[in-house]
N, C-alpha and C. Protein backbone atom coordinates (compact mmCIF):
# COMPACT_ATOMS: atom_id res chain seq x y z
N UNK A 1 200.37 134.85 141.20
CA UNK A 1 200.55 133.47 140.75
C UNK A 1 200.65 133.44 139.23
N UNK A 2 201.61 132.99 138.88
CA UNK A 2 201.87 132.76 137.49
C UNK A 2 200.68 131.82 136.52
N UNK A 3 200.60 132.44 135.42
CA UNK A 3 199.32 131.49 135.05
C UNK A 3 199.75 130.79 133.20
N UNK A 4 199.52 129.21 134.02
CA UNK A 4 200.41 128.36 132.66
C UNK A 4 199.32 127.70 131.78
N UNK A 5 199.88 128.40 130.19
CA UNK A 5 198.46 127.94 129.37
C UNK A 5 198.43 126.59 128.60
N UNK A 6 197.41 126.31 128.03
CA UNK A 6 197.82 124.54 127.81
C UNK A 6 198.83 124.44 126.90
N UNK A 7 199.21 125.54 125.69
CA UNK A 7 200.49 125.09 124.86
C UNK A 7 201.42 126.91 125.22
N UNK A 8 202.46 126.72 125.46
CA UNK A 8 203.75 127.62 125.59
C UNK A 8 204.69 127.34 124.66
N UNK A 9 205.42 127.98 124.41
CA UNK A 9 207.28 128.04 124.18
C UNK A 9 207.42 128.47 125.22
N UNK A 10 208.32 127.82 126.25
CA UNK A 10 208.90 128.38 127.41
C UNK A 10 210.46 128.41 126.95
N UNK A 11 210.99 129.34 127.78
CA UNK A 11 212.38 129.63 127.81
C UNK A 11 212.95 129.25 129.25
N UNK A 12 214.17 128.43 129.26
CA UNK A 12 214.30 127.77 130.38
C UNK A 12 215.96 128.57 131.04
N UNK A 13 216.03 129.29 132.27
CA UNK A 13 216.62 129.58 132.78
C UNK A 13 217.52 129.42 133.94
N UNK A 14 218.42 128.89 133.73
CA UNK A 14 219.03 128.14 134.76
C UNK A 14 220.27 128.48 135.26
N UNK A 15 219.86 128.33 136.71
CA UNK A 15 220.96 129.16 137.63
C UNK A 15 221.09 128.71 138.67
N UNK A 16 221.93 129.39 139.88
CA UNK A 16 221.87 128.69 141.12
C UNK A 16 220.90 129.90 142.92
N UNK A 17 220.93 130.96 141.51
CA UNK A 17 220.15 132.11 142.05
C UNK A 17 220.58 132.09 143.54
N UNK A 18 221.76 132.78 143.73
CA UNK A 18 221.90 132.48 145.70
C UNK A 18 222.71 134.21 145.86
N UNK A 19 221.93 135.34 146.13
CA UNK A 19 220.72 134.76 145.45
C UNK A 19 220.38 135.53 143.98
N UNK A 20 218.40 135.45 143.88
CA UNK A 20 218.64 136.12 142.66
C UNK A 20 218.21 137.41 142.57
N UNK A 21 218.69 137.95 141.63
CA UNK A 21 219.19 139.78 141.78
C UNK A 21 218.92 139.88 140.54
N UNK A 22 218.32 141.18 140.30
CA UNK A 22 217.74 142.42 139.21
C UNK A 22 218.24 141.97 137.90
N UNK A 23 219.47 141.11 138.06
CA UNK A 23 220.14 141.41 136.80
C UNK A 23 219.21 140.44 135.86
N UNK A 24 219.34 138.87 136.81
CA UNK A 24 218.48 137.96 136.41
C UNK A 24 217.41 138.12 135.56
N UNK A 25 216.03 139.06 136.76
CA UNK A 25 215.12 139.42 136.20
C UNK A 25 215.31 140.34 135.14
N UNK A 26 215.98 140.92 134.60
CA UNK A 26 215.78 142.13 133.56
C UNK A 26 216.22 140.76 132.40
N UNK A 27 216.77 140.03 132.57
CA UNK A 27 216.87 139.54 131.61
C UNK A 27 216.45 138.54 130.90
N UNK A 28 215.75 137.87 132.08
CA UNK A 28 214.16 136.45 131.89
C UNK A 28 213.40 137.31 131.27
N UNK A 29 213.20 138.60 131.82
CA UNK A 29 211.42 139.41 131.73
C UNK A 29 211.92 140.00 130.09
N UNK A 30 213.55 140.08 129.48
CA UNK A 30 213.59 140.74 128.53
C UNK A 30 213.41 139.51 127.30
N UNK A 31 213.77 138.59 127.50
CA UNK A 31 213.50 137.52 126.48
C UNK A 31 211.65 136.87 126.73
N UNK A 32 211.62 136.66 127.30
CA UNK A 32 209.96 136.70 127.56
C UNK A 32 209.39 137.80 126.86
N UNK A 33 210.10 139.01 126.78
CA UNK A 33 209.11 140.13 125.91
C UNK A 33 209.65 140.28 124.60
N UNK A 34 210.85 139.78 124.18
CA UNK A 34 211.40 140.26 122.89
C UNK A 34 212.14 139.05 122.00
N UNK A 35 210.94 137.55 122.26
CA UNK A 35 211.16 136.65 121.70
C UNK A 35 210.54 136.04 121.47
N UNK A 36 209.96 134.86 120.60
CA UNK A 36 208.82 134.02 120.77
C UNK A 36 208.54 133.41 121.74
N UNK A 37 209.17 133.23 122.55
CA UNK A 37 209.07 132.91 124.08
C UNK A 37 207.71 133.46 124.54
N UNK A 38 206.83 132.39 124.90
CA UNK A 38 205.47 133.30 125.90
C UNK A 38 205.95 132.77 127.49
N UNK A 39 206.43 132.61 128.18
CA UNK A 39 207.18 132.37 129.44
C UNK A 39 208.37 131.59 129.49
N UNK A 40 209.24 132.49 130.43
CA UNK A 40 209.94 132.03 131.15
C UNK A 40 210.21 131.39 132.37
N UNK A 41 210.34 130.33 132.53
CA UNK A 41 211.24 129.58 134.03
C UNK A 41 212.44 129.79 134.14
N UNK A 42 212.87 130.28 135.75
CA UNK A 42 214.06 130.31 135.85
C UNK A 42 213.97 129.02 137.11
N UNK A 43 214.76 127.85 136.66
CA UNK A 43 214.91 126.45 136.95
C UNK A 43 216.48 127.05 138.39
N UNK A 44 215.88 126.58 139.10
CA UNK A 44 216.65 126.69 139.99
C UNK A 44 217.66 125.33 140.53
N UNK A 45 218.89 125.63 139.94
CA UNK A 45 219.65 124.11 140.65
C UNK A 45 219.89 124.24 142.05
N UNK A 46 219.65 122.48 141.80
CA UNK A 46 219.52 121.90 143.48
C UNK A 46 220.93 122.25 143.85
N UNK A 47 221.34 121.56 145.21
CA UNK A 47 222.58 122.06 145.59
C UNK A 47 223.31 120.52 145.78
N UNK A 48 224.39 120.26 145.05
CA UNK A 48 224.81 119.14 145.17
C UNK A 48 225.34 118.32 146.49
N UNK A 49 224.95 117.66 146.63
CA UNK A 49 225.42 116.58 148.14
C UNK A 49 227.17 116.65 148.22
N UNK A 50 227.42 115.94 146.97
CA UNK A 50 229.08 115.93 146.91
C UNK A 50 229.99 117.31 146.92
N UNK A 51 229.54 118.42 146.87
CA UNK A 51 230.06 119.69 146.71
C UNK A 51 229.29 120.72 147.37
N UNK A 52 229.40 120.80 148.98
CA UNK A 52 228.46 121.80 149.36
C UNK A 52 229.38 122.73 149.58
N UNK A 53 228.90 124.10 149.92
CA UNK A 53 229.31 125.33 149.61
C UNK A 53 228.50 126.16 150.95
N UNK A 54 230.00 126.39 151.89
CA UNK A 54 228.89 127.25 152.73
C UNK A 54 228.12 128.31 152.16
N UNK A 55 228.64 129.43 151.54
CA UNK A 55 227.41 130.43 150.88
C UNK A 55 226.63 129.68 149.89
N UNK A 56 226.48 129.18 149.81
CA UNK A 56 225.12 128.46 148.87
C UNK A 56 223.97 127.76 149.88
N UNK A 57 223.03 129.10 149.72
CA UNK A 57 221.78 128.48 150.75
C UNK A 57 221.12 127.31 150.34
N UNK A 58 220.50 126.18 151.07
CA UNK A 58 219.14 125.27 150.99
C UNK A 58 218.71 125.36 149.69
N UNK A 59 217.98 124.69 148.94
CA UNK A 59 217.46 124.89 147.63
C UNK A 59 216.20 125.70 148.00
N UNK A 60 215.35 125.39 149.30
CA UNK A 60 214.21 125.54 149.46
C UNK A 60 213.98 126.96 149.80
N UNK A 61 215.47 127.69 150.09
CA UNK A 61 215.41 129.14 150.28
C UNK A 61 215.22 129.51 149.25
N UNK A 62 216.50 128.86 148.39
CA UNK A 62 217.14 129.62 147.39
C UNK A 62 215.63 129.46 145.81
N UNK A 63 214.57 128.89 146.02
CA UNK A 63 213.26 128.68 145.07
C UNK A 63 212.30 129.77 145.83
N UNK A 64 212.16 129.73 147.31
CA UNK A 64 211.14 130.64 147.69
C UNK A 64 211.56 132.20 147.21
N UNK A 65 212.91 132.84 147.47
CA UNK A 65 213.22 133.73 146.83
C UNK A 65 212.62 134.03 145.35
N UNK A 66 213.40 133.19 144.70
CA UNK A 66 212.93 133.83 143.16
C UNK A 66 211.37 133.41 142.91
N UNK A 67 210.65 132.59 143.65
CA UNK A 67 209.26 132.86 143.81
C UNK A 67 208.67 134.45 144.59
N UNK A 68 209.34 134.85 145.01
CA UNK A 68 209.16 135.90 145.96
C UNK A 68 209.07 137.30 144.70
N UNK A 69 210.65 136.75 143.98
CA UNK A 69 210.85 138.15 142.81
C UNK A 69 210.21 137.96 141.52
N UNK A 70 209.35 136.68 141.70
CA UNK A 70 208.35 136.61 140.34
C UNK A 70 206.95 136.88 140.38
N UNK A 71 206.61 136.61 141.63
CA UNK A 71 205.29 135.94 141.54
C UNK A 71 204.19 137.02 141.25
N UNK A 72 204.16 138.58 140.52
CA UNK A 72 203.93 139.21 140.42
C UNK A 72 203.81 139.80 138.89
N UNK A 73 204.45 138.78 138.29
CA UNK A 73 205.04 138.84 136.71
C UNK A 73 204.34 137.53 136.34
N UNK A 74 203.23 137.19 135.04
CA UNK A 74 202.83 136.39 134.57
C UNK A 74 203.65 135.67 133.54
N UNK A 75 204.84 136.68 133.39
CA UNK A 75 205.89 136.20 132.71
C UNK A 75 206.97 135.11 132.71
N UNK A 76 206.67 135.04 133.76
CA UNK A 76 208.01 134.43 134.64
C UNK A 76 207.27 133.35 135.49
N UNK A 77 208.35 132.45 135.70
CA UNK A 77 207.84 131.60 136.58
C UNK A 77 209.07 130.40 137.29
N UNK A 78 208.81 130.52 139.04
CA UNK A 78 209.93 129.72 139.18
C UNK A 78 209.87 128.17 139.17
N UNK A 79 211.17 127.63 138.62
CA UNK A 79 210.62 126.00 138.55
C UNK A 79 211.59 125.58 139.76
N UNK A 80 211.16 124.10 140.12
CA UNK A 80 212.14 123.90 140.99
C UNK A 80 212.34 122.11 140.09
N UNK A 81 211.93 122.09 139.15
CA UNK A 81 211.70 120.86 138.30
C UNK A 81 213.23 120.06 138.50
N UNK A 82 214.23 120.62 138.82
CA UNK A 82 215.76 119.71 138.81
C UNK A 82 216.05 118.97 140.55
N UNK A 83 214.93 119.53 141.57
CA UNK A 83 214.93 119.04 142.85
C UNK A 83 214.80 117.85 142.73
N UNK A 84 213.49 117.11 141.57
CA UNK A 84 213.17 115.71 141.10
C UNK A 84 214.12 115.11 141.18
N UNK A 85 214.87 115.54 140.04
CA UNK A 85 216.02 114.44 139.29
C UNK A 85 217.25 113.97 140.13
N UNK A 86 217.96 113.00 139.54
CA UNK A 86 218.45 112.34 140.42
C UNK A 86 220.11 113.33 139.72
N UNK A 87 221.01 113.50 141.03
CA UNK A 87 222.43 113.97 140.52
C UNK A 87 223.31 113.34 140.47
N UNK A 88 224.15 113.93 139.60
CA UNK A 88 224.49 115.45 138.63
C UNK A 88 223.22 115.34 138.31
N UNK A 89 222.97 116.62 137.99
CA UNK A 89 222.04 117.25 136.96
C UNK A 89 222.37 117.65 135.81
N UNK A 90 222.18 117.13 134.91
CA UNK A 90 222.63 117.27 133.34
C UNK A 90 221.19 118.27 132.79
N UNK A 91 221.59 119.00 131.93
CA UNK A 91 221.00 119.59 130.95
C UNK A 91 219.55 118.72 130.01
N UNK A 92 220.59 117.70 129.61
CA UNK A 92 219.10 116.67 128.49
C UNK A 92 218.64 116.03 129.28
N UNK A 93 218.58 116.07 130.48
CA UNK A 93 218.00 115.07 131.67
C UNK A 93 216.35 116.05 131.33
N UNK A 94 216.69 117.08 132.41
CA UNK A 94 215.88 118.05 132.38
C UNK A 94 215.19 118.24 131.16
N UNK A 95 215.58 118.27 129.96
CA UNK A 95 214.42 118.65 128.98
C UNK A 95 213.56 117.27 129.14
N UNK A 96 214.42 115.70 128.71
CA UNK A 96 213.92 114.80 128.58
C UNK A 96 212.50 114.79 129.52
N UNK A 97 212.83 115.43 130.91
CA UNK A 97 212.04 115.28 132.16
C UNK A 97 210.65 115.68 131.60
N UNK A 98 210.90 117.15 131.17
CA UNK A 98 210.07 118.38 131.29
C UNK A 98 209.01 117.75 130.00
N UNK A 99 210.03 117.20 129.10
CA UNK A 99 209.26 117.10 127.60
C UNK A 99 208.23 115.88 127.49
N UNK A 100 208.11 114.79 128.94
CA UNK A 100 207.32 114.06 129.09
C UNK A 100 205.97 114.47 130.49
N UNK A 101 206.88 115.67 130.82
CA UNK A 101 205.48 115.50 131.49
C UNK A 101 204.70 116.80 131.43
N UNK A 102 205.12 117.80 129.91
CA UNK A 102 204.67 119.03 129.60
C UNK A 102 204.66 118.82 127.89
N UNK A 103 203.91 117.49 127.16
CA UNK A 103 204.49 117.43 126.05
C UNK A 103 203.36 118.38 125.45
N UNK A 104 202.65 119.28 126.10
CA UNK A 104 202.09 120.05 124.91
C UNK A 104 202.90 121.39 125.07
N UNK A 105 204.26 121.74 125.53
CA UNK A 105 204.64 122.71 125.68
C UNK A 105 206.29 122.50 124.65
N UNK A 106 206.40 123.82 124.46
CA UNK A 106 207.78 123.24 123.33
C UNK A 106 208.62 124.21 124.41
N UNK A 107 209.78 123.35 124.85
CA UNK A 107 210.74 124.10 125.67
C UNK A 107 212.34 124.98 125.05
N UNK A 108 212.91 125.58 125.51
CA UNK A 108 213.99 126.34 124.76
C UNK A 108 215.47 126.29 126.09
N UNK A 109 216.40 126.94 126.04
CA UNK A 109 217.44 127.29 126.83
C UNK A 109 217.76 128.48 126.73
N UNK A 110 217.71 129.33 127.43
CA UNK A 110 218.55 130.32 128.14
C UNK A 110 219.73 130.49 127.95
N UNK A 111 221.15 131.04 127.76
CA UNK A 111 222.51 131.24 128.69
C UNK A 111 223.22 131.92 127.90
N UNK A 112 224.02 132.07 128.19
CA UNK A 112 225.31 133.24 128.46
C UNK A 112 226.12 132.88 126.86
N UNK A 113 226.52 134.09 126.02
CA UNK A 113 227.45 133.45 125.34
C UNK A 113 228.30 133.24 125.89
N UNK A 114 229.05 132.86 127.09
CA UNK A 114 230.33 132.57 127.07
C UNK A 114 229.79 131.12 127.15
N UNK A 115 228.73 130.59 127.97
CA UNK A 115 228.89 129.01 127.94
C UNK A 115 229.02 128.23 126.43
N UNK A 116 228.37 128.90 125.76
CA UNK A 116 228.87 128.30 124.03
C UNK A 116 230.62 127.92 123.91
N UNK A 117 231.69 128.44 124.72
CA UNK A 117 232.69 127.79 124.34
C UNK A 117 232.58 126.54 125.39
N UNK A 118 232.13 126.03 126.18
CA UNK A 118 232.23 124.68 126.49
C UNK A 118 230.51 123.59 126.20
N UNK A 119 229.67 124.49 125.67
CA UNK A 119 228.74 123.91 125.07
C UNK A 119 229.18 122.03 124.53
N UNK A 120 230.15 121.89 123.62
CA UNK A 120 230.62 121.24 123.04
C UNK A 120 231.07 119.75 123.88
N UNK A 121 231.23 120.38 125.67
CA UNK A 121 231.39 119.29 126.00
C UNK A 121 230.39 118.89 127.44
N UNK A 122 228.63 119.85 127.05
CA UNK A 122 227.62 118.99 127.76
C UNK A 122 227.03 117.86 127.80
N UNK A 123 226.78 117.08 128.27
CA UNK A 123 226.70 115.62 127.97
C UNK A 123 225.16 115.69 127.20
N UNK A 124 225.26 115.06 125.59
CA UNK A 124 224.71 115.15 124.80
C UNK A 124 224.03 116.44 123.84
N UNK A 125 224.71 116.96 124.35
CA UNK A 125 224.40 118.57 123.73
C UNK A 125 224.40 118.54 121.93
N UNK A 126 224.45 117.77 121.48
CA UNK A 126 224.51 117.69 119.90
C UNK A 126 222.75 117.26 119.66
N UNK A 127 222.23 116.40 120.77
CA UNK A 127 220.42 116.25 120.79
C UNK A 127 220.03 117.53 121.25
N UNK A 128 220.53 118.56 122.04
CA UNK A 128 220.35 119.54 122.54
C UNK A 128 219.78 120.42 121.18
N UNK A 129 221.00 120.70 120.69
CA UNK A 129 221.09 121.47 119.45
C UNK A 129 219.85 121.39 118.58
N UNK A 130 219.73 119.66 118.27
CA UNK A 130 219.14 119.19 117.26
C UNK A 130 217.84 119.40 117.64
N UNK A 131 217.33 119.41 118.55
CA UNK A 131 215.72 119.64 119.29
C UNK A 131 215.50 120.30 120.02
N UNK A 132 215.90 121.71 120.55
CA UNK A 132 215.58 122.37 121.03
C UNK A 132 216.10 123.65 120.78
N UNK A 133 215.68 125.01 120.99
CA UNK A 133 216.55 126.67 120.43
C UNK A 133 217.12 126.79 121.81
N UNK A 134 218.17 127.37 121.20
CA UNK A 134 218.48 128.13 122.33
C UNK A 134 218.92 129.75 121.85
N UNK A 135 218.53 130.31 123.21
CA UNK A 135 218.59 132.14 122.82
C UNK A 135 220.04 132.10 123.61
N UNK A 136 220.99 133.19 123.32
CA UNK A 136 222.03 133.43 123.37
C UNK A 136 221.64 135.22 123.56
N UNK A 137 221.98 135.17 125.46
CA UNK A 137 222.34 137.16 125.41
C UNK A 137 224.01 137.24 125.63
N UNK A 138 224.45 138.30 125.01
CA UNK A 138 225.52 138.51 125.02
C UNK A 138 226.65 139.04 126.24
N UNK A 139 227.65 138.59 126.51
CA UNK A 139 228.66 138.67 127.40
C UNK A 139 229.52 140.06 126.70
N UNK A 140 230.05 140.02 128.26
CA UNK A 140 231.36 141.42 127.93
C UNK A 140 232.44 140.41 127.39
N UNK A 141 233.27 140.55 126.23
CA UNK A 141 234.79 139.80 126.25
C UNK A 141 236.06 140.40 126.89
N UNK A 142 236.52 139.28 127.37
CA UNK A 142 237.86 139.53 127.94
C UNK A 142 239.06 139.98 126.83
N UNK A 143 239.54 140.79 127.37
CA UNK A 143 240.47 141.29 126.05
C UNK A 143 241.30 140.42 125.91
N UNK A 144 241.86 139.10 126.59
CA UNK A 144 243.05 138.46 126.39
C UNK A 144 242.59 137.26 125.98
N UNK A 145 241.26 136.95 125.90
CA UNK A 145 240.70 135.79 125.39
C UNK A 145 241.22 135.20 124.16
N UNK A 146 241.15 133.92 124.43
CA UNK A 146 242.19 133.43 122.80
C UNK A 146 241.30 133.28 121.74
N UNK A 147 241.39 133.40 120.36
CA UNK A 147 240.86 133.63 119.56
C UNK A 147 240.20 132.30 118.76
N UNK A 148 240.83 131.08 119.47
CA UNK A 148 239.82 129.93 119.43
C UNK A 148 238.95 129.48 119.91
N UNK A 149 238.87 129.95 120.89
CA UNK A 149 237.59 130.27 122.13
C UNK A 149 236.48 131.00 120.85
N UNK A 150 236.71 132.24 121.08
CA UNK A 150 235.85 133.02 119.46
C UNK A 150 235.52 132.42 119.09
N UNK A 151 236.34 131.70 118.15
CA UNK A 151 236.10 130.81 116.49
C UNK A 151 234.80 129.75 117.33
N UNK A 152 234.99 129.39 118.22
CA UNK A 152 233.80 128.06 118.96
C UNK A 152 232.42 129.11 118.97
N UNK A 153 232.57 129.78 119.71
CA UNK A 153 231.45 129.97 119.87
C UNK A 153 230.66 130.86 118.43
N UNK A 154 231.27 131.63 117.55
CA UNK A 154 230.96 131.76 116.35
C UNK A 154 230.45 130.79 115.64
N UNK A 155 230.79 129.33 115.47
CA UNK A 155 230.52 128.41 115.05
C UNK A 155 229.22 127.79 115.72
N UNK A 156 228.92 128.20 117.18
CA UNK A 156 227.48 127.24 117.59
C UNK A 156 226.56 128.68 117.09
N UNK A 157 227.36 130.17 117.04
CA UNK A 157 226.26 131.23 116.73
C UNK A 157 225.58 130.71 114.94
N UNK A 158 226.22 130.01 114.30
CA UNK A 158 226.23 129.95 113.32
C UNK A 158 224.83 129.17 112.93
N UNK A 159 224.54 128.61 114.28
CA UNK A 159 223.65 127.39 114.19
C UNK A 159 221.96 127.66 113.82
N UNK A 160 221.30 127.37 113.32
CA UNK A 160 219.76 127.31 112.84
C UNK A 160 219.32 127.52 114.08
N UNK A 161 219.55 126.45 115.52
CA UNK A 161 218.68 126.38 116.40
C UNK A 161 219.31 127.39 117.47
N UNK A 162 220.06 128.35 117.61
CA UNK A 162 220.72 129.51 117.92
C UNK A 162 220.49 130.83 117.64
N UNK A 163 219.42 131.42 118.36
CA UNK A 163 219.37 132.83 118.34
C UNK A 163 220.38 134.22 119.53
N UNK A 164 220.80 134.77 118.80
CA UNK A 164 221.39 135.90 119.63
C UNK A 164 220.95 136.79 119.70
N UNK A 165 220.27 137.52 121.15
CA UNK A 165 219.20 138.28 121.01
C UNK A 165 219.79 139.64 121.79
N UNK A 166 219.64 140.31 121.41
CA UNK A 166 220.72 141.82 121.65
C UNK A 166 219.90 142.08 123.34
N UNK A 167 220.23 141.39 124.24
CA UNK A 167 219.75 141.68 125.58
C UNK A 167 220.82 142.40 126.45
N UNK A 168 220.19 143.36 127.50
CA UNK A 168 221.42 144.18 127.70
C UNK A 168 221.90 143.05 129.27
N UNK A 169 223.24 143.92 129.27
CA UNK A 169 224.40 143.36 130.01
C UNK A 169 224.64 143.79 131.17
N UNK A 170 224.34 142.76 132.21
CA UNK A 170 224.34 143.54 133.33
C UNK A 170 225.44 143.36 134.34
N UNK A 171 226.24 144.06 134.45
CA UNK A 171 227.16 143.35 135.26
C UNK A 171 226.99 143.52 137.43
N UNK A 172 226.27 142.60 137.53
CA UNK A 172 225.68 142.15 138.77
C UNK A 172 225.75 141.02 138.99
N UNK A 173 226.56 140.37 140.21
CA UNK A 173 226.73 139.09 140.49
C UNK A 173 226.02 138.59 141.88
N UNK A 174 225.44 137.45 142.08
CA UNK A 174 225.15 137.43 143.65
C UNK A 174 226.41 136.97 144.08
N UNK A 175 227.44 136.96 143.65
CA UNK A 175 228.95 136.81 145.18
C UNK A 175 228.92 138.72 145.10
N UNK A 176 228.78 139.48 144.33
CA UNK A 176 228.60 140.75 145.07
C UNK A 176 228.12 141.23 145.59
N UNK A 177 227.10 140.46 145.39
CA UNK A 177 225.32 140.65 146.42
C UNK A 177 226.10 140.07 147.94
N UNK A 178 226.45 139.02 148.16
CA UNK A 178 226.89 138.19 149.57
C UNK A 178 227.69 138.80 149.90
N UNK A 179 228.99 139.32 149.09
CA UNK A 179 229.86 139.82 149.35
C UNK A 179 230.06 141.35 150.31
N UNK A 180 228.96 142.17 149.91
CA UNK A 180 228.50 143.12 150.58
C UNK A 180 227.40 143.09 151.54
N UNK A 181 226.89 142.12 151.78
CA UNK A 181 226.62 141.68 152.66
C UNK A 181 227.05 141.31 153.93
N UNK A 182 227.80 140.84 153.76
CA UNK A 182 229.12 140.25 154.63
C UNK A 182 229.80 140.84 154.92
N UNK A 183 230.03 142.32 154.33
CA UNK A 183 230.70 143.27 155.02
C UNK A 183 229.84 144.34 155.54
N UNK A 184 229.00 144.12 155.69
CA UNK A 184 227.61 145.31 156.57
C UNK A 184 227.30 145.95 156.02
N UNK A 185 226.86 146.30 154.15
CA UNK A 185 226.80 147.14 153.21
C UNK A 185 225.89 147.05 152.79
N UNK A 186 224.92 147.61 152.03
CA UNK A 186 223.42 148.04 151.70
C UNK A 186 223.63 147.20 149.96
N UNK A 187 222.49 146.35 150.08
CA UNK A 187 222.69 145.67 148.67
C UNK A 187 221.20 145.87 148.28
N UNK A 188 220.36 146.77 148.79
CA UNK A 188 218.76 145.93 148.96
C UNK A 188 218.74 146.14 147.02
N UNK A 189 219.14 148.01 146.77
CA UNK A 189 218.92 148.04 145.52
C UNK A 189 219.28 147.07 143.72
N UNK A 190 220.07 145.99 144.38
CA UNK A 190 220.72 144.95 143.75
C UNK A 190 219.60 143.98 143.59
N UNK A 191 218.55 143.75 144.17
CA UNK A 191 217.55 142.82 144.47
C UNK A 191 216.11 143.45 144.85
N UNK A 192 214.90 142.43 144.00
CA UNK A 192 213.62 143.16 144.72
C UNK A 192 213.10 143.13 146.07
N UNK A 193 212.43 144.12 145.96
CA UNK A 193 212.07 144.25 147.84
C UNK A 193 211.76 143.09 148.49
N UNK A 194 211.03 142.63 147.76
CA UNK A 194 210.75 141.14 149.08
C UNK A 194 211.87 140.62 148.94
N UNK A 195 212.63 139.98 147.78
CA UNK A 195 213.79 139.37 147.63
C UNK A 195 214.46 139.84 149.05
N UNK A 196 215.24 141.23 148.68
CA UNK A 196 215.66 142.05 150.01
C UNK A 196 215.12 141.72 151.44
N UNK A 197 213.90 141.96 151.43
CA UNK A 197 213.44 141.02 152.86
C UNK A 197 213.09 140.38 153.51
N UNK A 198 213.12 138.88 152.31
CA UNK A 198 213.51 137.89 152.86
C UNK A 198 214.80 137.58 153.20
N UNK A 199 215.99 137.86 152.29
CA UNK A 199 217.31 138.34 152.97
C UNK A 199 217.38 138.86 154.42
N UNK A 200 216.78 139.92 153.86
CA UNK A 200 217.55 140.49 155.75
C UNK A 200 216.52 139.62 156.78
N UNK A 201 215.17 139.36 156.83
CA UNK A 201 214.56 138.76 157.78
C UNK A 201 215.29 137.12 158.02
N UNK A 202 215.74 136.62 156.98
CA UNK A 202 216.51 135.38 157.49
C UNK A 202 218.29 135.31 158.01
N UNK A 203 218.73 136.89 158.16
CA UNK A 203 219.95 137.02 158.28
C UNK A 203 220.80 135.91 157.27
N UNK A 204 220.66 136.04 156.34
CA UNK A 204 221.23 135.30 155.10
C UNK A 204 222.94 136.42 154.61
N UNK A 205 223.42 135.17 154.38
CA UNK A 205 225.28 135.64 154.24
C UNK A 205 225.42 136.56 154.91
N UNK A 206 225.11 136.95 155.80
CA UNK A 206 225.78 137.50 157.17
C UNK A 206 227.43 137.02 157.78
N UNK A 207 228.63 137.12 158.06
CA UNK A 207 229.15 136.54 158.82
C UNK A 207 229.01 136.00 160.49
C-alpha cells in the first residue's frame, strides 16, 4: 500500500494504461527517483461513453491492474481521480480537482515530448504552464518531421516551468502488448507478473 504524506510534489501521469507495461513503470519509478518529485500517480483515464473502443478494457480493470504493478512501490501510486469528473476530461479540470481537495500537496505533469507540439492547443494550458511544472522525457524523432513542429516544442522547452529530464526511451506499446496477444504470443515479459496474471486469468485481448 502506497503511503501518502501530509505535503508531496506529486508527479501526475496520465494514460489509458490498457494495459500498463514495464515501459510505464521504468519511467514513473525514474522521475520519482531523479526529480523533486516525492511520488508519482499514474491517473488512469476513464473510458469515454461517446468513443468506445473494443480493446479498451472497463476503467475498473484497467485501475486494478496498475494497482496490481504498483502496489509494492511506495513510489508510485494509482489514481483513479478522473473516474469523478464529469467528460471530456480536460487536463486543468483535473489539477483544479486535485488542487482543492489535496491543497497541501503541490502537483506537476508528466508527458512525452512529442505532446509539447500540440500542448498549445489544451484547453487552458497557458494556466497550466503558469502554475504548475511539467517534466518532459524525451521521444525518438521521426526523421521526416517538419521543422516547425521542432521550433514548438523548443519554444515550450524553453519555458521556466519545463523540465527535460534525460529519462530513458522505451519503445513498448500496449497495442503491442494486445497485439501479441491476440495472436497467441508470450508478452508476460512486457508486463509485471501480477500485471501478466491478471491478464491471462481474465482472458483479456484474446480474440
Amino acid at each position: 500500500m502506497q503511503t501518502i504524506l501530509n505535503e508531496m510534489k506529486v508527479g501526475l501521469f496520465f494514460g489509458s494504461f490498457n494495459p500498463i507495461h514495464v515501459g510505464h513503470l521504468i519511467l514513473a519509478n525514474h522521475f520519482a527517483q531523479n526529480s523533486s518529485l516525492d511520488q508519482v500517480w499514474l491517473v488512469v483515464s476513464p473510458r469515454n461513453p461517446l468513443k468506445k473502443k473494443a480493446s479498451l478494457l472497463d476503467d475498473h480493470h484497467r485501475l486494478a491492474m496498475v494497482r496490481e504493478a504498483v502496489d509494492d512501490n511506495p513510489l508510485l501510486s494509482a489514481s483513479n481521480v478522473e473516474f469523478e469528473l464529469e467528460q471530456p476530461s480536460y487536463t486543468i479540470n483535473t489539477l483544479v480537482h486535485l488542487n482543492e481537495k489535496y491543497p497541501q500537496h503541490e502537483f506537476s505533469l508528466i508527458m512525452g515530448e512529442d505532446n509539447l507540439r500540440s500542448f498549445h492547443k489544451w484547453k487552458n494550458f497557458d494556466q497550466i504552464l503558469a502554475n504548475h511544472k511539467i517534466y518532459i522525457y524525451p521521444r525518438l524523432k521521426a526523421e521526416d518531421e517538419e521543422s516547425s513542429k521542432q521550433e514548438l516544442i523548443d519554444k515550450f522547452l524553453a519555458h521556466k516551468n519545463i523540465e527535460l529530464l534525460d529519462a530513458p526511451v522505451i519503445q513498448i506499446s500496449a497495442t503491442m502488448i494486445r497485439n501479441l496477444i491476440a495472436d497467441g504470443k508470450d508478452a508476460r515479459y512486457l508486463m509485471t507478473a501480477p500485471v501478466h496474471k491478471y491478464c491471462t486469468e481474465m482472458h483479456f485481448y484474446k480474440p
